[in-house]
PDB file of N, CA and C in Angstrom:
ATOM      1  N   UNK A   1      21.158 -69.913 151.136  1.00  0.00           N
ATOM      2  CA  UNK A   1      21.927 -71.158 151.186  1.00  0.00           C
ATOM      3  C   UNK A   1      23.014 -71.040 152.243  1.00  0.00           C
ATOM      4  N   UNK A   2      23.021 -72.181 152.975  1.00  0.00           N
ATOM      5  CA  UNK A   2      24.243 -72.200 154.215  1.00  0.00           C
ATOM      6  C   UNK A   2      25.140 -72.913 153.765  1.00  0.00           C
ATOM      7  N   UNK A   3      26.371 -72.481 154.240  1.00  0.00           N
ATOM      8  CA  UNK A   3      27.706 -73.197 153.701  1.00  0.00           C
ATOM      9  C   UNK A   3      28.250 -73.697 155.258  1.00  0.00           C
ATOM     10  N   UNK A   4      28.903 -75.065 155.279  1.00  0.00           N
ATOM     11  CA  UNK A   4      29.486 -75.751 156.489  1.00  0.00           C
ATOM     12  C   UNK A   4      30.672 -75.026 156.382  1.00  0.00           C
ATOM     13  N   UNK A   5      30.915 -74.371 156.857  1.00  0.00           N
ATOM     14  CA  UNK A   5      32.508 -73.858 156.711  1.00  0.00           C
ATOM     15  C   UNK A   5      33.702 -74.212 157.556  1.00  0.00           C
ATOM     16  N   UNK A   6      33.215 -75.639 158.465  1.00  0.00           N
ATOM     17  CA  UNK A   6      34.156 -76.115 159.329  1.00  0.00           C
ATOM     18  C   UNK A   6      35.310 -76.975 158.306  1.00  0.00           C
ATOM     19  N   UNK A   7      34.570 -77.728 156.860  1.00  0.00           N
ATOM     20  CA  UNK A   7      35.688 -78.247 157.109  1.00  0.00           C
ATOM     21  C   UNK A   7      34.837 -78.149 155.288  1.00  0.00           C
ATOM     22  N   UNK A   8      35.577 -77.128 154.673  1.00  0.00           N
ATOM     23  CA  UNK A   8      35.353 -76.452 153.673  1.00  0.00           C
ATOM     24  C   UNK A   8      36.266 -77.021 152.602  1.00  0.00           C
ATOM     25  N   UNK A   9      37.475 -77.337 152.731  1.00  0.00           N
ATOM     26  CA  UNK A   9      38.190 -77.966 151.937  1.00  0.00           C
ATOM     27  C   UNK A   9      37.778 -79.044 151.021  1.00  0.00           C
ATOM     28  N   UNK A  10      37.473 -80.325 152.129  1.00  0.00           N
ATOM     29  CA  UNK A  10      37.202 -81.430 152.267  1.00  0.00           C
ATOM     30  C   UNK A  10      35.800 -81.630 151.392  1.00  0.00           C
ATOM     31  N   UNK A  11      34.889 -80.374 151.456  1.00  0.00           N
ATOM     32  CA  UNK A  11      33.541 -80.141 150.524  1.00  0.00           C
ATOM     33  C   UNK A  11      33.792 -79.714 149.087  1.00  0.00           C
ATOM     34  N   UNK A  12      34.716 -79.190 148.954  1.00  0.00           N
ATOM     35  CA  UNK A  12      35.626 -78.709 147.723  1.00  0.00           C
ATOM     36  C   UNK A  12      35.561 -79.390 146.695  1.00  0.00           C
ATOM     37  N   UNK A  13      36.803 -80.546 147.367  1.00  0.00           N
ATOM     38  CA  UNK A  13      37.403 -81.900 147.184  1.00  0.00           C
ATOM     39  C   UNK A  13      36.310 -82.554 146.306  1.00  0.00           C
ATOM     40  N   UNK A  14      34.975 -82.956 147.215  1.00  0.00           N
ATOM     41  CA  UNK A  14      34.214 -83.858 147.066  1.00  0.00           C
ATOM     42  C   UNK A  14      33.301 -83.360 145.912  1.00  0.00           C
ATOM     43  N   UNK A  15      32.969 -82.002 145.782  1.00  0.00           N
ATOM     44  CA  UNK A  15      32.358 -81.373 144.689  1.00  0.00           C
ATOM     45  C   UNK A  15      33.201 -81.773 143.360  1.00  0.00           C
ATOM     46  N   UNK A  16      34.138 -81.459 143.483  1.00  0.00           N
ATOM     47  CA  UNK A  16      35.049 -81.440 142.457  1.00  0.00           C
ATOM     48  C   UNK A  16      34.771 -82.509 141.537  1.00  0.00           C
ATOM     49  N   UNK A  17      35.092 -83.779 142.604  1.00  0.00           N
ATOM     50  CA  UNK A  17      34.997 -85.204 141.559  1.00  0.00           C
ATOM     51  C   UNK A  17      33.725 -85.554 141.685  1.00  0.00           C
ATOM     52  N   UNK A  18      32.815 -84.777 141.790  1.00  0.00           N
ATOM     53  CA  UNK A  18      31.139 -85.487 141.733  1.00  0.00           C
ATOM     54  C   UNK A  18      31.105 -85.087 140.197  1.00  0.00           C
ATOM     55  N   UNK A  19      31.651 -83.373 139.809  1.00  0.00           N
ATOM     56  CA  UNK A  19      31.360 -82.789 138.828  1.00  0.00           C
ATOM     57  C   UNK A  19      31.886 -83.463 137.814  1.00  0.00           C
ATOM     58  N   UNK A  20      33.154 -83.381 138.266  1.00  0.00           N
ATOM     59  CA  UNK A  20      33.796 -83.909 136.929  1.00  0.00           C
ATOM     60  C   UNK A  20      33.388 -85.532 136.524  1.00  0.00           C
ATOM     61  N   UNK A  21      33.329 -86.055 136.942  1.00  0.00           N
ATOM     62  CA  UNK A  21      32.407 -87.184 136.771  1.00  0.00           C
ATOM     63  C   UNK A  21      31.226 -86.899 135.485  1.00  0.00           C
ATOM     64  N   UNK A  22      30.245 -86.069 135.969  1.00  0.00           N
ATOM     65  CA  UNK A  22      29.306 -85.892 135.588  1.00  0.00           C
ATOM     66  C   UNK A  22      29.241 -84.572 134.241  1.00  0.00           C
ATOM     67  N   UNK A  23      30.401 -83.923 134.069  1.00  0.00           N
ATOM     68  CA  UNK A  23      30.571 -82.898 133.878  1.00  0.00           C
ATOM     69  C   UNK A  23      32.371 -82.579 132.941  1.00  0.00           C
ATOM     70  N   UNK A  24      32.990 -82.502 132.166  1.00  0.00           N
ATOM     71  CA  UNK A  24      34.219 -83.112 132.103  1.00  0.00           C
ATOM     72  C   UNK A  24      34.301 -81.009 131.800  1.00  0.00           C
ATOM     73  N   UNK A  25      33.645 -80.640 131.358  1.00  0.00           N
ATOM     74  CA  UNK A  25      34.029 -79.040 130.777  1.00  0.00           C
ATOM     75  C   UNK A  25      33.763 -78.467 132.117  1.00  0.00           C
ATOM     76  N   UNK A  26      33.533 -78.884 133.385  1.00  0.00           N
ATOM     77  CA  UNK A  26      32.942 -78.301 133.945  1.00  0.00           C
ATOM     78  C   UNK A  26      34.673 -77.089 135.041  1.00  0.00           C
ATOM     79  N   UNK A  27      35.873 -77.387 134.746  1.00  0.00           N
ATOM     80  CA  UNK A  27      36.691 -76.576 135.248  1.00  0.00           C
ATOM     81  C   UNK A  27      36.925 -75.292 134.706  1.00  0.00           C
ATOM     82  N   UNK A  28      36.085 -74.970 133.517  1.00  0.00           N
ATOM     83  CA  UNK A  28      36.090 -73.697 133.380  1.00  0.00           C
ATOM     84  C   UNK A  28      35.255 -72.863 134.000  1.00  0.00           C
ATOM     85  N   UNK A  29      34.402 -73.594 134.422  1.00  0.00           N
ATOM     86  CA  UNK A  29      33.190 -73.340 135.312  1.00  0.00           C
ATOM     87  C   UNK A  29      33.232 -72.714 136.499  1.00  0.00           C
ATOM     88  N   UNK A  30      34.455 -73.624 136.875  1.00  0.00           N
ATOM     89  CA  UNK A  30      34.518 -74.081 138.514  1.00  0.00           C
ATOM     90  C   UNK A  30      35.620 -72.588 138.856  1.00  0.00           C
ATOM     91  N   UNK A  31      36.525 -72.621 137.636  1.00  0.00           N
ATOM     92  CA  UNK A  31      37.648 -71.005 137.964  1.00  0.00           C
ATOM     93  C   UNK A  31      37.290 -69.905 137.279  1.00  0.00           C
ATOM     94  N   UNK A  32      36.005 -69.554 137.285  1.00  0.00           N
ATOM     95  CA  UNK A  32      34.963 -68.603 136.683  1.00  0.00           C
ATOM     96  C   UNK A  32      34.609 -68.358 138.367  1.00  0.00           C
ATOM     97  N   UNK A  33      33.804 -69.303 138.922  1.00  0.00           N
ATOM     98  CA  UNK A  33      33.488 -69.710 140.131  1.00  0.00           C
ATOM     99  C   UNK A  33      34.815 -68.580 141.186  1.00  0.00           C
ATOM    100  N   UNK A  34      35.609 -69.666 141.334  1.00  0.00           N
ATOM    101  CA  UNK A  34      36.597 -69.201 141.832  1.00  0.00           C
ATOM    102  C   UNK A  34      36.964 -67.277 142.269  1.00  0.00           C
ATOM    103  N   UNK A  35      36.883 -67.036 140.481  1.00  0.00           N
ATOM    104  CA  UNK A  35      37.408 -65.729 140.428  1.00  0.00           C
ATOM    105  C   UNK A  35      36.195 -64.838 140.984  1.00  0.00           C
ATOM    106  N   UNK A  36      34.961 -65.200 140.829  1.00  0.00           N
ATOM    107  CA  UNK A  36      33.903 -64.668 141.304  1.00  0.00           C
ATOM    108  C   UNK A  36      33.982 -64.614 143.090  1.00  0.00           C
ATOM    109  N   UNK A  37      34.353 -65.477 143.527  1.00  0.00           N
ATOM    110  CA  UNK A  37      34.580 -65.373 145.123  1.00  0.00           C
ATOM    111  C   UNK A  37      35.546 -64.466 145.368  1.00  0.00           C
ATOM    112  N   UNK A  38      36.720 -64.164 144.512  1.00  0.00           N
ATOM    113  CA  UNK A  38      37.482 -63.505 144.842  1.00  0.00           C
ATOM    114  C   UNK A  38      37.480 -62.077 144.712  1.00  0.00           C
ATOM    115  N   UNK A  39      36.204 -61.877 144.358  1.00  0.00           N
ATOM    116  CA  UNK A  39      35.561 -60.222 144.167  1.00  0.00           C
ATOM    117  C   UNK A  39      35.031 -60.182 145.801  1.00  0.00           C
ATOM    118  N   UNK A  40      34.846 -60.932 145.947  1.00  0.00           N
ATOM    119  CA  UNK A  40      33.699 -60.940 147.370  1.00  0.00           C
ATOM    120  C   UNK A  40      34.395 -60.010 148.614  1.00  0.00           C
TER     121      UNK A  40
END
């Protein structure tokens, strides 16, 4: 999988409120997520 990383924020952003939309538990998810990148 390729990630756009020019303007990475802005993809963030837009993930965010697709999920939560669709998804309302989904911020435990998302800083599970998070902490997992931060092993990287």
């Amino acid at each position: 999988m390729s990630i756009d990383t020019t303007n990475i924020q802005e993809q963030i952003c837009r993930l965010k409120h697709t999920v939560n939309k669709n998804c309302p538990d989904i911020m435990e998810r998302f800083n599970e997520l998070k902490l997992g990148f931060q092993k990287i």
